[in-house]
Protein backbone atom coordinates (compact mmCIF):
# COMPACT_ATOMS: atom_id res chain seq x y z
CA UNK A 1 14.26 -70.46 38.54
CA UNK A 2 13.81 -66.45 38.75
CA UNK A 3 17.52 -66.14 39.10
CA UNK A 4 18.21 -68.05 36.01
CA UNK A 5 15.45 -66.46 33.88
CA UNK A 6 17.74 -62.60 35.06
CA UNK A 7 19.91 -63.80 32.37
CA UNK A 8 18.85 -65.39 30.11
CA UNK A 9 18.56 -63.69 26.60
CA UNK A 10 14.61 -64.57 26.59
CA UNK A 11 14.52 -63.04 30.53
CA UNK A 12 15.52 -59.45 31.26
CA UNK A 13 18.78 -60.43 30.14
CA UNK A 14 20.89 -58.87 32.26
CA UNK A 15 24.20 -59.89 32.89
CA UNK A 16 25.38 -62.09 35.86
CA UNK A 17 27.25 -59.58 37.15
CA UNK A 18 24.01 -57.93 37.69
CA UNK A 19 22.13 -60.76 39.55
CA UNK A 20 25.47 -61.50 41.65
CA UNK A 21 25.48 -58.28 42.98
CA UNK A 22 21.74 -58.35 43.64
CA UNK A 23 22.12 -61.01 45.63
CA UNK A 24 23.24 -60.70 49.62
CA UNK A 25 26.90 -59.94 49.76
CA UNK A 26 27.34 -60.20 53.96
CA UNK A 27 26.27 -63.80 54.69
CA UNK A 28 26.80 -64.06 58.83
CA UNK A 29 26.25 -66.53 61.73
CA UNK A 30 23.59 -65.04 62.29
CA UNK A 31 21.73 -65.73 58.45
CA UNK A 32 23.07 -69.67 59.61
CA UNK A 33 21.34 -69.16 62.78
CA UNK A 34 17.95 -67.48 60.98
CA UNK A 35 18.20 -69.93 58.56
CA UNK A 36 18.20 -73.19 60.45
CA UNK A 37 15.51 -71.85 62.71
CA UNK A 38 13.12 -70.47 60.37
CA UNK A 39 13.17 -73.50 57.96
CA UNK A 40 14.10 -76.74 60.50
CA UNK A 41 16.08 -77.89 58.01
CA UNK A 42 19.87 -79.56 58.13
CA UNK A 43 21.92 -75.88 56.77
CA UNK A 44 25.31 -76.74 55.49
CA UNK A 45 27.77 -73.53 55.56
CA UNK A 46 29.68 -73.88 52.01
CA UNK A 47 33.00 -71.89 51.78
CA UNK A 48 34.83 -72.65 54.87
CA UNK A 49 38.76 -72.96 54.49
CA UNK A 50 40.28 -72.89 57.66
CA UNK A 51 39.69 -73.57 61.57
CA UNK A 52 38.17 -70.57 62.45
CA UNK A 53 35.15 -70.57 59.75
CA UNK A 54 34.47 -74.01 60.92
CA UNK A 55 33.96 -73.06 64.59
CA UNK A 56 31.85 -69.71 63.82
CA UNK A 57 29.90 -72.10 61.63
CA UNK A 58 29.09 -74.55 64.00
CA UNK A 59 28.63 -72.44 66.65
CA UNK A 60 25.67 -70.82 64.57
CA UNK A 61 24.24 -74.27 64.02
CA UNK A 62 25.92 -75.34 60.62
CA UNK A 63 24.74 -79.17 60.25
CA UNK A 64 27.53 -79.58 57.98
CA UNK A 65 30.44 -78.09 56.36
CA UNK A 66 30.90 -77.74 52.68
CA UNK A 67 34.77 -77.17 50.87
CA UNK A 68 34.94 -75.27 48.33
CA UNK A 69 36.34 -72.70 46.59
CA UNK A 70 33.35 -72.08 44.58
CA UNK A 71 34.81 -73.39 41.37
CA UNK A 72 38.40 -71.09 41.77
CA UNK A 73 36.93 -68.18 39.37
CA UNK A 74 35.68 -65.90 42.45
CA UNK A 75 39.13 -65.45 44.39
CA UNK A 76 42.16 -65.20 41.46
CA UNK A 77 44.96 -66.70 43.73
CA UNK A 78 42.90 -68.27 46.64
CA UNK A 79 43.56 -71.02 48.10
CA UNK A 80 42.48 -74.82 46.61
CA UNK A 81 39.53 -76.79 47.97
CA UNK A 82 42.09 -79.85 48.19
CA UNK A 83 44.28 -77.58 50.40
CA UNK A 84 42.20 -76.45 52.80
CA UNK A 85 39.96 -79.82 53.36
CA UNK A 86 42.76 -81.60 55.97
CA UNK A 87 42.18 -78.59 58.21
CA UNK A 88 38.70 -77.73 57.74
CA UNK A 89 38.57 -81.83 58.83
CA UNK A 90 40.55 -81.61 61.58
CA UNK A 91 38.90 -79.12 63.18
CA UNK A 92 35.41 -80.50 62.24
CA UNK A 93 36.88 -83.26 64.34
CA UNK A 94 33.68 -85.56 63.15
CA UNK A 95 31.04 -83.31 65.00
CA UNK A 96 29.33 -83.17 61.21
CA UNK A 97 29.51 -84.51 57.58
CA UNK A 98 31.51 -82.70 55.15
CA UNK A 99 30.79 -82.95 51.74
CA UNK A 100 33.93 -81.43 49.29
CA UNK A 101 34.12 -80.33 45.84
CA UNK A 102 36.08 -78.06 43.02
CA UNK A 103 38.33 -79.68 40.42
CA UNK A 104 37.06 -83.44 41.03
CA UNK A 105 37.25 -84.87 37.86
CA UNK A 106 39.05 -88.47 38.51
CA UNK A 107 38.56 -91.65 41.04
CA UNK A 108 41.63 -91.31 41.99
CA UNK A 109 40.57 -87.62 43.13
CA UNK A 110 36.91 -89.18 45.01
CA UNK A 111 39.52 -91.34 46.99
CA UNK A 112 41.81 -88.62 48.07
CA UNK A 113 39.02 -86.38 48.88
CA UNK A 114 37.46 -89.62 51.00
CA UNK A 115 41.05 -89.74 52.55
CA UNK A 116 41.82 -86.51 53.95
CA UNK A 117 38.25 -86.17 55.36
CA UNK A 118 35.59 -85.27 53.23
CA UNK A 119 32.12 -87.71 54.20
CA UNK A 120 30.59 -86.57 50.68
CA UNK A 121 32.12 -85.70 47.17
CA UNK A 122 30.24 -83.98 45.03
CA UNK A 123 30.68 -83.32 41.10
CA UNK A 124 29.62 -80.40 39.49
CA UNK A 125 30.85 -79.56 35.97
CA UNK A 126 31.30 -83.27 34.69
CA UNK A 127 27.85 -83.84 35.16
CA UNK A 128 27.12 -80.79 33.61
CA UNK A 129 29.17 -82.16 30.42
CA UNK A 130 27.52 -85.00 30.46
CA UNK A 131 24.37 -84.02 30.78
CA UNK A 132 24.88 -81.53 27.54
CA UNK A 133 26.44 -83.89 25.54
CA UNK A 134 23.90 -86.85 26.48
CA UNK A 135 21.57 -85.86 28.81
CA UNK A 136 20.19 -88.14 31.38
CA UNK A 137 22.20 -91.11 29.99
CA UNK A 138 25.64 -88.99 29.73
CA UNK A 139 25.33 -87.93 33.76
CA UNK A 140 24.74 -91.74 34.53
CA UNK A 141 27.83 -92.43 31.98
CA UNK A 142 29.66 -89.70 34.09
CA UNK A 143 29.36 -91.50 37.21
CA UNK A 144 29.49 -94.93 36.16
CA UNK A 145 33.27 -93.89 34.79
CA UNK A 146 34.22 -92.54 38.46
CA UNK A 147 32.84 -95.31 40.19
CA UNK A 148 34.93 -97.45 37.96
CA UNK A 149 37.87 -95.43 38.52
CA UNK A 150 37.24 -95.14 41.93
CA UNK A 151 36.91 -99.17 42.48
CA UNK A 152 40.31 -99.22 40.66
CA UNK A 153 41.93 -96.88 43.02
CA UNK A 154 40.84 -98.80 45.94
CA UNK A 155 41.84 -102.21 44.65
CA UNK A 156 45.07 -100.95 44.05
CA UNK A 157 45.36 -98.82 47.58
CA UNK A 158 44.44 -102.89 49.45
CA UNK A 159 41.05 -100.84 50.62
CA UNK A 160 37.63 -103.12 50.53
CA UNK A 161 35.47 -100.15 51.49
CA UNK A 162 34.97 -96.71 51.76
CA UNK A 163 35.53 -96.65 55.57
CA UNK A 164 38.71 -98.49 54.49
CA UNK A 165 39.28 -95.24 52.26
CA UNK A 166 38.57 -92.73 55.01
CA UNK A 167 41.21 -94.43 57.33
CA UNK A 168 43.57 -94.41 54.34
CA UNK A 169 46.54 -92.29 54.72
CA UNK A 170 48.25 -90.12 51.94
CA UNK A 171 51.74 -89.14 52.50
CA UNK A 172 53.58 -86.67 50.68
CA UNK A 173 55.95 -88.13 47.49
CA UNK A 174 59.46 -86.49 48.01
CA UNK A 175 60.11 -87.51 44.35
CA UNK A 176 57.60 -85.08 42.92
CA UNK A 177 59.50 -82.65 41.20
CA UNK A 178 57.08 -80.12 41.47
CA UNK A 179 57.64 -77.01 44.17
CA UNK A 180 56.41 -75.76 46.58
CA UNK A 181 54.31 -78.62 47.69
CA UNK A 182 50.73 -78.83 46.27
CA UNK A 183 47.56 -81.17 46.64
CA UNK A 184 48.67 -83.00 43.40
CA UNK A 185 51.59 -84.36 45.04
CA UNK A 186 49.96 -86.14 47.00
CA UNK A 187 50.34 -90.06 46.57
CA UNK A 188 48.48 -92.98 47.19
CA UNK A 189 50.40 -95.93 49.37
C-alpha cells in the first residue's frame, strides 16, 4: 500500500501528518456522485452524524451510511459514534444499510449498536490486537469472544435473533448516576 510505505521508516518515512495532509481535504457530493459513477460500485459515505449529512449523502448516491467518528482522535470534543447513530438511523429511515463503529469492544456494545439501528458493526482495533498478539488465530479468538458475549446478551435481553435485536428497545436508566446523559447509560430491558 503506497500510503503505508509514506511512513514507514524503510519508505520515505515521512510522518503521517505529512501523508494526511497530502491526501484530499474537501470530500463533496459531488466526489460520492464521481465516485459511484466512475467505479459502479456500492459507495458508503463514512462520517455522517446527523440528519442533514445523511440526506446530502443519499442524495449524491451514498449506498450506505457509515457512523463514525473516525476513532475520536480527529475532532478533540466531538461528538460519539454511539450518540449520533439513533439519528443518523432515523433519518436513514431504512432506505440503506448502515454499518457503525468506534469504541466497540464488548457484546453487550454489538447489541446496542444492532438496537438503535446500525445493520453492520464493525471492529477495528480489537482485531488489530489480536491479530499482533496472535495473528490469524488471535482475530478469530477476537470474534469468537464477541459472538459469545453477544449470544449472552441476547439470551439475557429474551431475543432469539438478530432481527429480534434490531426491534429491541433501550431505554434510558434513571438510576445511572452519571450526568449529563451519555450512550453508556443506556440499559438493556
Amino acid at each position: 500500500m503506497p500510503i503505508v510505505e509514506e511512513y514507514l521508516p524503510e519508505g520515505a518515512g515521512k510522518s503521517m501528518d505529512f501523508v494526511y495532509k497530502s491526501a484530499k481535504q474537501r470530500l463533496s457530493p459531488r466526489d460520492v456522485e464521481f465516485i459511484a459513477e466512475y467505479s459502479g460500485l456500492p459507495v458508503y459515505v463514512k462520517g455522517p452524524q446527523c440528519r442533514e449529512d445523511v440526506e446530502r449523502s443519499l442524495a449524491a448516491g451514498a449506498s450506505g451510511i457509515w457512523v463514525t467518528n473516525h476513532g475520536g482522535r480527529q475532532i478533540d470534543g466531538g461528538p460519539a459514534s454511539f450518540d449520533s447513530l439513533q439519528e443518523v438511523a432515523e433519518a436513514v429511515d431504512k432506505r440503506v444499510p448502515i454499518v457503525f463503529d468506534s469504541g466497540v469492544r464488548r457484546g453487550q456494545h454489538v447489541f446496542k449498536a444492532l438496537a438503535s439501528g446500525a445493520d453492520l458493526v464493525a471492529i477495528g482495533r480489537p482485531v488489530i490486537y489480536g491479530l499482533a498478539l496472535g495473528g490469524s488465530v488471535g482475530v478469530r479468538q477476537v470474534f469468537e469472544h464477541l459472538n459469545a458475549e453477544l449470544k449472552t446478551v441476547m439470551q439475557l435481553s429474551g431475543t432469539q435473533t438478530i432481527e429480534d435485536v434490531k426491534h429491541f428497545k433501550l431505554r434510558h436508566n434513571p438510576y445511572n448516576p452519571s450526568f449529563p446523559v451519555d450512550s453508556r447509560d443506556l440499559k438493556l430491558y
